[in-house]
PDB file of N, CA and C in Angstrom:
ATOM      1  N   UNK A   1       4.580 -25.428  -6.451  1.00  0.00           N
ATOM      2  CA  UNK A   1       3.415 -25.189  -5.635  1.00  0.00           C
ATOM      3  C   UNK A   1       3.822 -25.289  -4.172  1.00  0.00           C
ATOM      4  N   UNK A   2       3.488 -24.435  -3.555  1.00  0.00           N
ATOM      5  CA  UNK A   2       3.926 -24.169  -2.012  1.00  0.00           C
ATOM      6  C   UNK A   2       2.417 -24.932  -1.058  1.00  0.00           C
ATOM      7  N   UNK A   3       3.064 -26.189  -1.033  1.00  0.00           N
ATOM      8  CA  UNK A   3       2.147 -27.052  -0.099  1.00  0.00           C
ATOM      9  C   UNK A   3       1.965 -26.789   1.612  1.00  0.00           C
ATOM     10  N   UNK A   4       2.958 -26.286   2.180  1.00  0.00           N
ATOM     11  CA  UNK A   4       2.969 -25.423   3.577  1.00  0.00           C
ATOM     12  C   UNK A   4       2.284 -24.105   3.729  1.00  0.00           C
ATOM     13  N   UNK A   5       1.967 -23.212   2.818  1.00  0.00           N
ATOM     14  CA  UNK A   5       1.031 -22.367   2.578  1.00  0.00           C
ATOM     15  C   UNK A   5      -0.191 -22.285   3.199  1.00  0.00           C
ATOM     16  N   UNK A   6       0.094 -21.221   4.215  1.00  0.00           N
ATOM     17  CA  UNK A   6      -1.650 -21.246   5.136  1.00  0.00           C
ATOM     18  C   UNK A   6      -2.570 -20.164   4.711  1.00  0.00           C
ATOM     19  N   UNK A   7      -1.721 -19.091   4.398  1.00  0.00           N
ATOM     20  CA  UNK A   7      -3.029 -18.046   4.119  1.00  0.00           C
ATOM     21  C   UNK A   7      -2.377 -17.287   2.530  1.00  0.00           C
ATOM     22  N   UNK A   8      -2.927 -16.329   1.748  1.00  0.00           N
ATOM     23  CA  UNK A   8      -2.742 -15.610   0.642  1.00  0.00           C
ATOM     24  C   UNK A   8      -3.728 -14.119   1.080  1.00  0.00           C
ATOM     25  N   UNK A   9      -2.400 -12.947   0.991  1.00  0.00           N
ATOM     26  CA  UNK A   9      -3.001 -11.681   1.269  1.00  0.00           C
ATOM     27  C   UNK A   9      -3.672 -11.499  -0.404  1.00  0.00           C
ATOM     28  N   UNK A  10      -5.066 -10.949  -0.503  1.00  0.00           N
ATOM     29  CA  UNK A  10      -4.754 -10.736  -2.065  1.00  0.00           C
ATOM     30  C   UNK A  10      -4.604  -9.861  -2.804  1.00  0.00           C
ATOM     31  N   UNK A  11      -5.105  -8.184  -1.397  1.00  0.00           N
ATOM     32  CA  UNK A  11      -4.870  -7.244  -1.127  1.00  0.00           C
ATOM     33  C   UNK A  11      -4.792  -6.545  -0.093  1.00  0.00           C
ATOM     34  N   UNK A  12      -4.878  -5.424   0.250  1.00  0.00           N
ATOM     35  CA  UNK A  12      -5.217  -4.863   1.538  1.00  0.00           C
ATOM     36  C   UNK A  12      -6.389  -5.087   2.381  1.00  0.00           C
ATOM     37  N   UNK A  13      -6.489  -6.179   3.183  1.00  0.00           N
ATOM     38  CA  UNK A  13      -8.159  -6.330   3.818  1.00  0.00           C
ATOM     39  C   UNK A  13      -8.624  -7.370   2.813  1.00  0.00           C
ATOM     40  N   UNK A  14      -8.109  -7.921   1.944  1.00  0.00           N
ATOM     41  CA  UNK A  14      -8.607  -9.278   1.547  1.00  0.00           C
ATOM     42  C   UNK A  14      -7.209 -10.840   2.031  1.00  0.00           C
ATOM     43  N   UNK A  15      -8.092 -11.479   2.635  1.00  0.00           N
ATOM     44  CA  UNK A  15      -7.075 -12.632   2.914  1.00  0.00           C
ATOM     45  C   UNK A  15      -7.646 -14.154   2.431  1.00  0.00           C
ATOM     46  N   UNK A  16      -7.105 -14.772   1.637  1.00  0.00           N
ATOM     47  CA  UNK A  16      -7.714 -16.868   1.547  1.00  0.00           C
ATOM     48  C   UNK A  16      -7.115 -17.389   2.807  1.00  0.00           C
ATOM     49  N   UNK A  17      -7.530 -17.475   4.061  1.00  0.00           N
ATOM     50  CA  UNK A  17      -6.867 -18.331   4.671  1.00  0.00           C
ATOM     51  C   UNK A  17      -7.580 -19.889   4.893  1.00  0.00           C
ATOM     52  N   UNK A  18      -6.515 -20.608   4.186  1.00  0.00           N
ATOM     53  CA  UNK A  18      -6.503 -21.955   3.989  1.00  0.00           C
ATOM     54  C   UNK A  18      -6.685 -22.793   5.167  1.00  0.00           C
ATOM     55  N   UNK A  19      -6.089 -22.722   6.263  1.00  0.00           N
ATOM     56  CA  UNK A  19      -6.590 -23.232   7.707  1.00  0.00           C
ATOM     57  C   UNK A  19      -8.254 -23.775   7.787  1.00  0.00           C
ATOM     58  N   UNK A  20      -8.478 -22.071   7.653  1.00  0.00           N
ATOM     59  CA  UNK A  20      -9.839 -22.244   8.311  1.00  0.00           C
ATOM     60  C   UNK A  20     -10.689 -22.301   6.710  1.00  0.00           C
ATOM     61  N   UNK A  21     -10.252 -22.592   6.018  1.00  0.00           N
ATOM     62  CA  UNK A  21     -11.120 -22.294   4.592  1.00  0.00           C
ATOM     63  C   UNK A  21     -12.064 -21.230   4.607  1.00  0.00           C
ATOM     64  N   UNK A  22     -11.866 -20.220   3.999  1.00  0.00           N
ATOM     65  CA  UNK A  22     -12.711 -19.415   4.139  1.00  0.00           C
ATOM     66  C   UNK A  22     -11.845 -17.850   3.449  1.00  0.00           C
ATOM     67  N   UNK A  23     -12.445 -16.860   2.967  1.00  0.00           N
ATOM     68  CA  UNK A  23     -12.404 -15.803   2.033  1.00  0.00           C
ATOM     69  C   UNK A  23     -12.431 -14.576   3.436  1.00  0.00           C
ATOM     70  N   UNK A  24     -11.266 -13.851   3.868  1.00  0.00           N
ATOM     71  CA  UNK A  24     -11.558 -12.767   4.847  1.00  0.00           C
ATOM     72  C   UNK A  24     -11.535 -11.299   4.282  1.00  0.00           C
ATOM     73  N   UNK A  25     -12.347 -10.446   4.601  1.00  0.00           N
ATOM     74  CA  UNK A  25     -12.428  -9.507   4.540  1.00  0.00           C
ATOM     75  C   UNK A  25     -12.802  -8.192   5.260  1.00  0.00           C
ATOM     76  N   UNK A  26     -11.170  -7.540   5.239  1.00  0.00           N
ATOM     77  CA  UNK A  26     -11.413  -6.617   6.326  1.00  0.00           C
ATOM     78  C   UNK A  26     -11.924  -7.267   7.757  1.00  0.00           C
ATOM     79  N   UNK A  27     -11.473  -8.601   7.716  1.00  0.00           N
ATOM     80  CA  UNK A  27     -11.916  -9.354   9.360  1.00  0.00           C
ATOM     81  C   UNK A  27     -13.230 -10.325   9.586  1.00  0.00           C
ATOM     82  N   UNK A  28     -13.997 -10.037   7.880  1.00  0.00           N
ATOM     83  CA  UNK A  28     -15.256 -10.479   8.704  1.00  0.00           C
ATOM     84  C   UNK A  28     -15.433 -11.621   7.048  1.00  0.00           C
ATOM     85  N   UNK A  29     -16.027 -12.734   7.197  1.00  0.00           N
ATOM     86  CA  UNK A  29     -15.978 -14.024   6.495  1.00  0.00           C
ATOM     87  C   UNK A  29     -16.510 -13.395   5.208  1.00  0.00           C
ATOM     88  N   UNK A  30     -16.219 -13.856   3.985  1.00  0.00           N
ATOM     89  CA  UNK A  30     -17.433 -13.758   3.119  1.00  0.00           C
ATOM     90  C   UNK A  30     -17.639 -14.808   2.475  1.00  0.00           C
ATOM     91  N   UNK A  31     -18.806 -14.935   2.183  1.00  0.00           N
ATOM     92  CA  UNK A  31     -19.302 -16.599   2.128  1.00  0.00           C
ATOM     93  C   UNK A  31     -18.675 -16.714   0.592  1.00  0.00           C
ATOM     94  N   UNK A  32     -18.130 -18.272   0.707  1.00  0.00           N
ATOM     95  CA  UNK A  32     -18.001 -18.521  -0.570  1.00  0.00           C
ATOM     96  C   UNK A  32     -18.531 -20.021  -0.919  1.00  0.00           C
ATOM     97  N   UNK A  33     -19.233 -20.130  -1.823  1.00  0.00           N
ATOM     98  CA  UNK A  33     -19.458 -22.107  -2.295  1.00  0.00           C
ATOM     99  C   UNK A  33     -18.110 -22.848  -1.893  1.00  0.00           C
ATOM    100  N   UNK A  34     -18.376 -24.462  -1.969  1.00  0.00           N
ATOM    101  CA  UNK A  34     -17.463 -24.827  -1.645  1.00  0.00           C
ATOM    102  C   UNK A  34     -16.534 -25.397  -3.102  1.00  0.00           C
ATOM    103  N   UNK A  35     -17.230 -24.773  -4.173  1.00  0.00           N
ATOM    104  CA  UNK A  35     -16.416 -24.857  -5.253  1.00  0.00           C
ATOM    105  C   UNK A  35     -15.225 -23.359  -5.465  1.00  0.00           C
ATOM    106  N   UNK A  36     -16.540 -22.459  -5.412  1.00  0.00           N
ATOM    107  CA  UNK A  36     -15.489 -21.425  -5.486  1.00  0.00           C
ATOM    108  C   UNK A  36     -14.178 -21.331  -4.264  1.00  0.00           C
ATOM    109  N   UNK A  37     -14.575 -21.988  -3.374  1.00  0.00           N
ATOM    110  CA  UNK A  37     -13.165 -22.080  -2.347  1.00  0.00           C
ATOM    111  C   UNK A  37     -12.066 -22.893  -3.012  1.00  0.00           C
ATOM    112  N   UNK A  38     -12.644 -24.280  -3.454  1.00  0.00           N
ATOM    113  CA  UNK A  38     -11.781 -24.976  -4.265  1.00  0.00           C
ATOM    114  C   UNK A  38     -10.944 -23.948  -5.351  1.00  0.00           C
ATOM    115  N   UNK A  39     -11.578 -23.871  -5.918  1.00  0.00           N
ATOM    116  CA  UNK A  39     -10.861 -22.916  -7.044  1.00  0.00           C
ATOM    117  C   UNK A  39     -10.205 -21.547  -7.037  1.00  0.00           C
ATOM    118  N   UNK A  40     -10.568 -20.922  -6.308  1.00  0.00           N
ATOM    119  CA  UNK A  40      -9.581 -19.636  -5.202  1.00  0.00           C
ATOM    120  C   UNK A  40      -8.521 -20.770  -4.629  1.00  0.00           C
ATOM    121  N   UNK A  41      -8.955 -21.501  -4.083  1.00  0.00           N
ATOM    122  CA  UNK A  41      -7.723 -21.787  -3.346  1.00  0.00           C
ATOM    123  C   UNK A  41      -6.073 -22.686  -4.238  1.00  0.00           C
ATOM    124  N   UNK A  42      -6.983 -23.638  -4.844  1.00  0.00           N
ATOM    125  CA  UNK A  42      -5.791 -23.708  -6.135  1.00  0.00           C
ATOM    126  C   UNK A  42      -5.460 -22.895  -6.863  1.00  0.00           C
ATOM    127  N   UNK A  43      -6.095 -21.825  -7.171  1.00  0.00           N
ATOM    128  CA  UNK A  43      -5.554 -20.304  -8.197  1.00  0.00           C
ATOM    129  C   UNK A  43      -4.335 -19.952  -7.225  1.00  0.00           C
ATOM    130  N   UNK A  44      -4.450 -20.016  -5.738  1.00  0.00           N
ATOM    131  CA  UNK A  44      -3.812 -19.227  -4.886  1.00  0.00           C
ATOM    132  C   UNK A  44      -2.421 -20.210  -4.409  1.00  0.00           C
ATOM    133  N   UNK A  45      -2.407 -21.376  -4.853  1.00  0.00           N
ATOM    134  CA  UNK A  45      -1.635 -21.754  -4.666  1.00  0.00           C
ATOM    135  C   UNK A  45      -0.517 -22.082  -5.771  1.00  0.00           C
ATOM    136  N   UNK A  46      -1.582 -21.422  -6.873  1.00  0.00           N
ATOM    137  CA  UNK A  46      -0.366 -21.696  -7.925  1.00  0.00           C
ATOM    138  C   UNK A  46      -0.025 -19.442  -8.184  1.00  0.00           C
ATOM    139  N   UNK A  47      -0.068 -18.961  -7.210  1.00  0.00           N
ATOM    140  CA  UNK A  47      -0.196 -17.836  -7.213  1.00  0.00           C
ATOM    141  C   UNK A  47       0.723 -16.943  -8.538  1.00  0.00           C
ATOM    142  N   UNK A  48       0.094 -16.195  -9.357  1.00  0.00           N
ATOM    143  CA  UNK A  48       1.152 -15.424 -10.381  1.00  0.00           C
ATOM    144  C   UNK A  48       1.701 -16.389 -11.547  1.00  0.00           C
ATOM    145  N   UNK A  49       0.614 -17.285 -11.330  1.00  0.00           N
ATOM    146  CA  UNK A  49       1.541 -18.483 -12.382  1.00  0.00           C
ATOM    147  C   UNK A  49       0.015 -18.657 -13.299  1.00  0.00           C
ATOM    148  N   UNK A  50      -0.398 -19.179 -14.285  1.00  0.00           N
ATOM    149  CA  UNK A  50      -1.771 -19.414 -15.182  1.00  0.00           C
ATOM    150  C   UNK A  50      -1.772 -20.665 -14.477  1.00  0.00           C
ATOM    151  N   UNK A  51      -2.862 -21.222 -14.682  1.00  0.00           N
ATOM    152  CA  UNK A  51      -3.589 -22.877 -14.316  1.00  0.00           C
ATOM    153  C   UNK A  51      -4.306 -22.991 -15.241  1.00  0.00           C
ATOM    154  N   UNK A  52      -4.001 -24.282 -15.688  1.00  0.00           N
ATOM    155  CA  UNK A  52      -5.129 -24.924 -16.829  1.00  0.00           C
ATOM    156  C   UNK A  52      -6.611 -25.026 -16.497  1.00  0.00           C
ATOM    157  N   UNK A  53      -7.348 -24.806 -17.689  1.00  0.00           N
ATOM    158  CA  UNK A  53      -8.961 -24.993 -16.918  1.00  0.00           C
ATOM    159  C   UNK A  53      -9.282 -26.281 -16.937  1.00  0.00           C
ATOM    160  N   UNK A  54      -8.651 -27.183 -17.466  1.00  0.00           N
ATOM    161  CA  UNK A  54      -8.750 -28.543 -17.294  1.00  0.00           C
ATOM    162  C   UNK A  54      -8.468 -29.099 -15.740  1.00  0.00           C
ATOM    163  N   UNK A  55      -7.694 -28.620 -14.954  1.00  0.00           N
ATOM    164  CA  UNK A  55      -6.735 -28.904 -13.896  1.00  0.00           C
ATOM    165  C   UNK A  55      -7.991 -28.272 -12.938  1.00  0.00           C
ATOM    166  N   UNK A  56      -8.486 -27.119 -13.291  1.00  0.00           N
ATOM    167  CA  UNK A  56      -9.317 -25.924 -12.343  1.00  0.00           C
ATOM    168  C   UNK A  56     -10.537 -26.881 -12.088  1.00  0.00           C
ATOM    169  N   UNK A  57     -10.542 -27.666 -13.274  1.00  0.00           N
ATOM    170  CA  UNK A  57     -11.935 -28.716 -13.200  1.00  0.00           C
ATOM    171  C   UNK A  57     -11.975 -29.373 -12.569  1.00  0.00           C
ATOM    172  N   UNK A  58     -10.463 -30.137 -12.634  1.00  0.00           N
ATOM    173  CA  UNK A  58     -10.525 -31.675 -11.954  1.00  0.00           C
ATOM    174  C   UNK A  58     -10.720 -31.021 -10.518  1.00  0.00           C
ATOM    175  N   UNK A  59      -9.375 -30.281 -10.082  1.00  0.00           N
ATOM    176  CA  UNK A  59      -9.424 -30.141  -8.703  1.00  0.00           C
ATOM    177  C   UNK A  59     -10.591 -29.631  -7.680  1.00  0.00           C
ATOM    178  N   UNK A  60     -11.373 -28.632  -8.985  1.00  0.00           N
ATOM    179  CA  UNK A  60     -12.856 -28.376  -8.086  1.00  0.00           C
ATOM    180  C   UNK A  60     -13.791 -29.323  -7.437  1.00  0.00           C
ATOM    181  N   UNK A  61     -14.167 -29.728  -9.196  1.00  0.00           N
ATOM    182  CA  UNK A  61     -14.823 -31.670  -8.832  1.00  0.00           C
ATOM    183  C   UNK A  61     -14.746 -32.572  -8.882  1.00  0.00           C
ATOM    184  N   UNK A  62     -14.198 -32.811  -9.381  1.00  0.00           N
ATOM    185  CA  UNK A  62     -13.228 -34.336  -9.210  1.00  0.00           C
ATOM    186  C   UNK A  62     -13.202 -34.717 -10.829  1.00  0.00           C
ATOM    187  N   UNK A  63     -12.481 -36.137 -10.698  1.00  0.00           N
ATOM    188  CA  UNK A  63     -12.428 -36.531 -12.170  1.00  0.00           C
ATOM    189  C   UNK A  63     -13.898 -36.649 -12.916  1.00  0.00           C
ATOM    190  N   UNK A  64     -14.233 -37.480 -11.863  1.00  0.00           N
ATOM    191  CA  UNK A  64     -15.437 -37.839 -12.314  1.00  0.00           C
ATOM    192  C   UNK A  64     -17.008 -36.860 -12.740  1.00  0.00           C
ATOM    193  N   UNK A  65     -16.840 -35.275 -12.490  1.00  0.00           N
ATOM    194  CA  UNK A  65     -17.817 -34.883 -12.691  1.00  0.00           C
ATOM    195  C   UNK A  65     -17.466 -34.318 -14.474  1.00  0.00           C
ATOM    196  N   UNK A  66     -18.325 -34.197 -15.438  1.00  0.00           N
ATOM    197  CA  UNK A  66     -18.054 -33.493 -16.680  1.00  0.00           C
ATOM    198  C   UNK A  66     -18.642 -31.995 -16.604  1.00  0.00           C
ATOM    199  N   UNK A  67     -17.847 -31.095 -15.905  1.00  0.00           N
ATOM    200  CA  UNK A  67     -17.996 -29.643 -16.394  1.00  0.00           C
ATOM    201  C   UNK A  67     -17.555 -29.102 -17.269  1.00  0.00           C
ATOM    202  N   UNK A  68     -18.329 -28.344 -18.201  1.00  0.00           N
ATOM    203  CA  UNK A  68     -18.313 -27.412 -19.079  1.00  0.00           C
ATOM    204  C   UNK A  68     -17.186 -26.211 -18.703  1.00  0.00           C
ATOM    205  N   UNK A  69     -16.222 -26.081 -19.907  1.00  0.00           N
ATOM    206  CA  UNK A  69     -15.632 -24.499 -19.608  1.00  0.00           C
ATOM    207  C   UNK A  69     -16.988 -23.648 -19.646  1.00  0.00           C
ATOM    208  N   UNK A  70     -17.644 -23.206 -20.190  1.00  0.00           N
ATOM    209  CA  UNK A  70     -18.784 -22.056 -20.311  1.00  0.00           C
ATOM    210  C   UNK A  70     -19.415 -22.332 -18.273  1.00  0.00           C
ATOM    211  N   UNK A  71     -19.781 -23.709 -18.171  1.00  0.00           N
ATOM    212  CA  UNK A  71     -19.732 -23.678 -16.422  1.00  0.00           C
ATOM    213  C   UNK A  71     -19.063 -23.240 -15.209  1.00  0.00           C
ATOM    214  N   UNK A  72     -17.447 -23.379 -15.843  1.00  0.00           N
ATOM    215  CA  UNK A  72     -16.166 -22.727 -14.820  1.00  0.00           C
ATOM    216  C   UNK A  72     -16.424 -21.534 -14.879  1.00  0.00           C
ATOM    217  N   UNK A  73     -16.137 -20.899 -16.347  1.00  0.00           N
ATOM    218  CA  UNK A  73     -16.578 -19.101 -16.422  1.00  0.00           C
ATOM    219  C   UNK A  73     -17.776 -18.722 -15.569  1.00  0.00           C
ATOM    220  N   UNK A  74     -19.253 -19.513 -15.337  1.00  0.00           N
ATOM    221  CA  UNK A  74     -19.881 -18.840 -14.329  1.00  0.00           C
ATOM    222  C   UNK A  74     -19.296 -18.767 -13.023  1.00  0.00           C
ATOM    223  N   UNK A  75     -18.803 -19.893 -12.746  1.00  0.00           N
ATOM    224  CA  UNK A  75     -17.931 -19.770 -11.223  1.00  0.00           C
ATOM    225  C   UNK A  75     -17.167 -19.070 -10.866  1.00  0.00           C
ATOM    226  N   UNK A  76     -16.050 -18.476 -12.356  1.00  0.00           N
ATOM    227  CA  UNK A  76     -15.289 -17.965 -11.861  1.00  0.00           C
ATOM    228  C   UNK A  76     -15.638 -16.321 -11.831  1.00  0.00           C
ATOM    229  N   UNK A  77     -17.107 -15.884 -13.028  1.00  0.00           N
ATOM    230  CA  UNK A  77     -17.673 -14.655 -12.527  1.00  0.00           C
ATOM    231  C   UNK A  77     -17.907 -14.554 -11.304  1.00  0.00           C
ATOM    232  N   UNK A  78     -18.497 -15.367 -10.407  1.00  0.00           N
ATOM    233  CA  UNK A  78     -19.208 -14.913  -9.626  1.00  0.00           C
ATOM    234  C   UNK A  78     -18.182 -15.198  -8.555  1.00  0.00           C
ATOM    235  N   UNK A  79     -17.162 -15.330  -8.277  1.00  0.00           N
ATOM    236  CA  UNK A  79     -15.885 -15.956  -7.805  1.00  0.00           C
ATOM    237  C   UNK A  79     -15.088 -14.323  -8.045  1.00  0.00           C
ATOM    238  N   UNK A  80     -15.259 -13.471  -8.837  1.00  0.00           N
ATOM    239  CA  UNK A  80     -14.912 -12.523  -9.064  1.00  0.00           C
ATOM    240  C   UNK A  80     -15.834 -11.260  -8.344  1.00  0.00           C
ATOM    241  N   UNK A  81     -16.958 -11.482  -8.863  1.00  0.00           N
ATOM    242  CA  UNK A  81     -17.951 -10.568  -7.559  1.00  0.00           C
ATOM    243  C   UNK A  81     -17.331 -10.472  -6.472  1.00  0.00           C
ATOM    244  N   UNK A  82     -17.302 -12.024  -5.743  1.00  0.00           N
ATOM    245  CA  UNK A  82     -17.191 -12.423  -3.937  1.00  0.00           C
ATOM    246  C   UNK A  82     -15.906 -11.370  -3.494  1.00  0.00           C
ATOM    247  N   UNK A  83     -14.661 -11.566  -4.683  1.00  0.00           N
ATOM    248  CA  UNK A  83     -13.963 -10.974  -4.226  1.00  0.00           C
ATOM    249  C   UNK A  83     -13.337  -9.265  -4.866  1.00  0.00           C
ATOM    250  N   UNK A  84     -14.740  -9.353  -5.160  1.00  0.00           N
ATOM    251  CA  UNK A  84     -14.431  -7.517  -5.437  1.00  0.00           C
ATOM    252  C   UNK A  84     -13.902  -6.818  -6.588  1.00  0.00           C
ATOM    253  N   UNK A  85     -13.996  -7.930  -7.714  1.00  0.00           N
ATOM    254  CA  UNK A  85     -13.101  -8.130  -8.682  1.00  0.00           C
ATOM    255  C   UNK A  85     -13.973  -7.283  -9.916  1.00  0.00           C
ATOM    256  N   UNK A  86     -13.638  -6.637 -10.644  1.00  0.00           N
ATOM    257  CA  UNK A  86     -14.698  -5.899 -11.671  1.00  0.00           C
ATOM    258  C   UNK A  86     -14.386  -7.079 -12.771  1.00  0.00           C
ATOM    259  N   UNK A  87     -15.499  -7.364 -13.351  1.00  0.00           N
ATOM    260  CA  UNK A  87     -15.688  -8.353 -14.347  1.00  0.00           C
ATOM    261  C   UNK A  87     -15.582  -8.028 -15.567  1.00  0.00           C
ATOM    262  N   UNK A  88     -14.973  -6.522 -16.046  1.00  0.00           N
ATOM    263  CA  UNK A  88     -15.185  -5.783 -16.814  1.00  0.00           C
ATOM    264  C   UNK A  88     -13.532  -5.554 -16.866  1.00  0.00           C
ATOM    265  N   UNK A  89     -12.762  -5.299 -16.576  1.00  0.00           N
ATOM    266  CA  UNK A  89     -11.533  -5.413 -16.193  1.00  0.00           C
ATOM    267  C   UNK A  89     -10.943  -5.695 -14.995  1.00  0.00           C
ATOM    268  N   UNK A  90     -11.011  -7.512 -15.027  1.00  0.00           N
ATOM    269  CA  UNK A  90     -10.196  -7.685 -13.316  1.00  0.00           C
ATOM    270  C   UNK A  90      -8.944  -7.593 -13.056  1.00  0.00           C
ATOM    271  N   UNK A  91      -8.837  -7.451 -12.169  1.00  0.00           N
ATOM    272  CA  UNK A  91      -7.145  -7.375 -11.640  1.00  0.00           C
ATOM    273  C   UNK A  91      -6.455  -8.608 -10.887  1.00  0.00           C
ATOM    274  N   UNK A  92      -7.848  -9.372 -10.141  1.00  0.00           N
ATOM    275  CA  UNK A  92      -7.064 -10.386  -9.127  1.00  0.00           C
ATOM    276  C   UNK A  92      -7.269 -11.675  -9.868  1.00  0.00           C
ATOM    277  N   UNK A  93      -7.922 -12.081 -10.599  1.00  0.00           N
ATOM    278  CA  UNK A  93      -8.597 -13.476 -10.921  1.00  0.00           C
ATOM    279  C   UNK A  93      -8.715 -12.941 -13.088  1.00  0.00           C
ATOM    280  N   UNK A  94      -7.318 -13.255 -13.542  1.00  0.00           N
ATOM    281  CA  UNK A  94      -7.071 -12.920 -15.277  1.00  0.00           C
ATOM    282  C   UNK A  94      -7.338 -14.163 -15.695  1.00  0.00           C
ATOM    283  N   UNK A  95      -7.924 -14.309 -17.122  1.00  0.00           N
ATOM    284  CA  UNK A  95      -8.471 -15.246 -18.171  1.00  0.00           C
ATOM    285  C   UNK A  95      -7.073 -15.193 -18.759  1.00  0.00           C
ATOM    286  N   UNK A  96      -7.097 -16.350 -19.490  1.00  0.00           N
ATOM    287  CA  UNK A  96      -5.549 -16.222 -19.901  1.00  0.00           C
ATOM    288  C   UNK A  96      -6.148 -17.357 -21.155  1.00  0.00           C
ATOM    289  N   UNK A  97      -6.183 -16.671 -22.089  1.00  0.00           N
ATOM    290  CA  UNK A  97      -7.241 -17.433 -23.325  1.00  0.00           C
ATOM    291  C   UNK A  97      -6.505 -18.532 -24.215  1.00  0.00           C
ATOM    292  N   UNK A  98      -7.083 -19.634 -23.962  1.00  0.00           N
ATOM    293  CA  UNK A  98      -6.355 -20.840 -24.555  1.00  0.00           C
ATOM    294  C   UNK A  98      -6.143 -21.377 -23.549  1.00  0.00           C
ATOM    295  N   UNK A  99      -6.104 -21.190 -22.425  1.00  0.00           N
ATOM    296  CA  UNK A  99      -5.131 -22.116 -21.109  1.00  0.00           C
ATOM    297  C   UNK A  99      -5.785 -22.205 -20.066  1.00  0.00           C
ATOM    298  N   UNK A 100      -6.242 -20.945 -19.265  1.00  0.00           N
ATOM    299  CA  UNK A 100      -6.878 -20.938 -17.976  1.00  0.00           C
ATOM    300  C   UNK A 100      -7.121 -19.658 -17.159  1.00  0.00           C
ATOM    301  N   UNK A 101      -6.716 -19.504 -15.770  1.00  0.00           N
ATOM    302  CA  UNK A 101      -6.704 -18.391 -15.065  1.00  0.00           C
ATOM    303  C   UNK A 101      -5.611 -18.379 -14.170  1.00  0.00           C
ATOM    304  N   UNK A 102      -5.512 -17.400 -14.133  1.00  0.00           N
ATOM    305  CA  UNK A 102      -4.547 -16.501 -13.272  1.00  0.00           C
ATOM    306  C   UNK A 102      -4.847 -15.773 -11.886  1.00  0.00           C
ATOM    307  N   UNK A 103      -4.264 -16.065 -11.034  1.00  0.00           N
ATOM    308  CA  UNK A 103      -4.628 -15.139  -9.591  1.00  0.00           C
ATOM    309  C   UNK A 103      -3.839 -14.106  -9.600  1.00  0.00           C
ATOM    310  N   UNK A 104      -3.768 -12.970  -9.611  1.00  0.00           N
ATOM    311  CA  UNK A 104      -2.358 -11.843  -9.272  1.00  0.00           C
ATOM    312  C   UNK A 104      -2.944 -11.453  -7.709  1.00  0.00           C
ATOM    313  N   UNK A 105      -2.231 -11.040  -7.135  1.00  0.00           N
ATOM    314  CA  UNK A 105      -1.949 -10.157  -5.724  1.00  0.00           C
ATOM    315  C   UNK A 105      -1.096  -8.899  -5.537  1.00  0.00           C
ATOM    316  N   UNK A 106      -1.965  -7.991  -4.686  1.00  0.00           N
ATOM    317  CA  UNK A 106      -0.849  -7.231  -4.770  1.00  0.00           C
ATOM    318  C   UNK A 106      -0.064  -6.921  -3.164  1.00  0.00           C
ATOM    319  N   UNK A 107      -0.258  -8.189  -2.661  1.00  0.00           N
ATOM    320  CA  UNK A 107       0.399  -8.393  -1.706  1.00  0.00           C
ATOM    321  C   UNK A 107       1.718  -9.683  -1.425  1.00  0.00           C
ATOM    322  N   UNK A 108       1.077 -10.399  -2.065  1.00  0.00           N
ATOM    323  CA  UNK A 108       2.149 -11.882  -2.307  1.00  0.00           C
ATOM    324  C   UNK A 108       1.594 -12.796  -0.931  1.00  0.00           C
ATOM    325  N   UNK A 109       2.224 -14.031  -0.948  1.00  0.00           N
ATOM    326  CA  UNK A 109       2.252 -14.916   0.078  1.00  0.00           C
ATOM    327  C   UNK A 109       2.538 -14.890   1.094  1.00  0.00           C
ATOM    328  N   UNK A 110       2.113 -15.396   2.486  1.00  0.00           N
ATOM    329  CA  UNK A 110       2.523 -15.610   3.789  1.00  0.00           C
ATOM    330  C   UNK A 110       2.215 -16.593   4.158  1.00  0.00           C
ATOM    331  N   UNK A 111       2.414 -16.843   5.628  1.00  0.00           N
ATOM    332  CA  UNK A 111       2.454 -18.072   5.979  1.00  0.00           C
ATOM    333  C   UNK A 111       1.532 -18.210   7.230  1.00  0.00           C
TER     334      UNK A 111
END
C-alpha cells in the first residue's frame, strides 16, 4: 500500500485527490458521503489489487460499527453512480465474489 500517495487518476477527467479529500471531475468537485470517500479512497490505495469487504468495513466505520455486506453493496452502488460507473457492467469499482472489491484505472497512480 502506497502511504505517500496524494491523488489517483481513475480516468480521463476523473481524479481521488486525497489532500483535499474529495472526488474531481473534469475540475469541478463531486460530492461524495464521507463513507463513500472512505471507501474510494482505500479501494484506491490498494489500487488493481481486491480488498476484503471485511477490511472495506472496518476502515469505513470503524470496528465498532456492525455493517451488513447487503449495506456496503448499497454504498458501493451508489459509489458507482458518483463515479460514472454503469452498475450493469462496471469497469472502475469490480465485485470480486467471495472476497471484496476491486478499483481498476485506466490511468494508474500519481503523486
Amino acid at each position: 500500500m502506497d502511504t505517500n500517495l496524494t491523488q489517483v487518476a481513475l480516468r480521463p477527467g476523473l481524479v481521488l485527490d486525497f489532500r483535499r479529500g474529495e472526488l474531481v471531475q473534469d475540475g469541478m468537485s463531486v460530492s461524495l458521503s464521507k463513507i463513500q470517500f472512505r471507501i474510494l479512497h482505500l479501494l484506491a490505495l490498494h489500487l488493481g489489487h481486491p480488498v476484503r469487504t471485511d477490511d472495506i468495513i472496518e476502515y469505513a466505520w470503524g470496528k465498532e460499527r456492525n455493517i451488513s455486506r447487503s449495506e456496503l453493496y448499497v454504498y458501493i452502488s451508489r459509489l458507482r453512480a458518483r463515479v460514472g460507473d454503469n452498475p450493469y457492467s462496471p469497469k472502475l469499482i469490480i465485485s470480486i465474489r467471495g472476497l471484496g472489491y476491486l478499483l481498476r484505472s485506466e490511468m494508474g497512480k500519481s503523486s
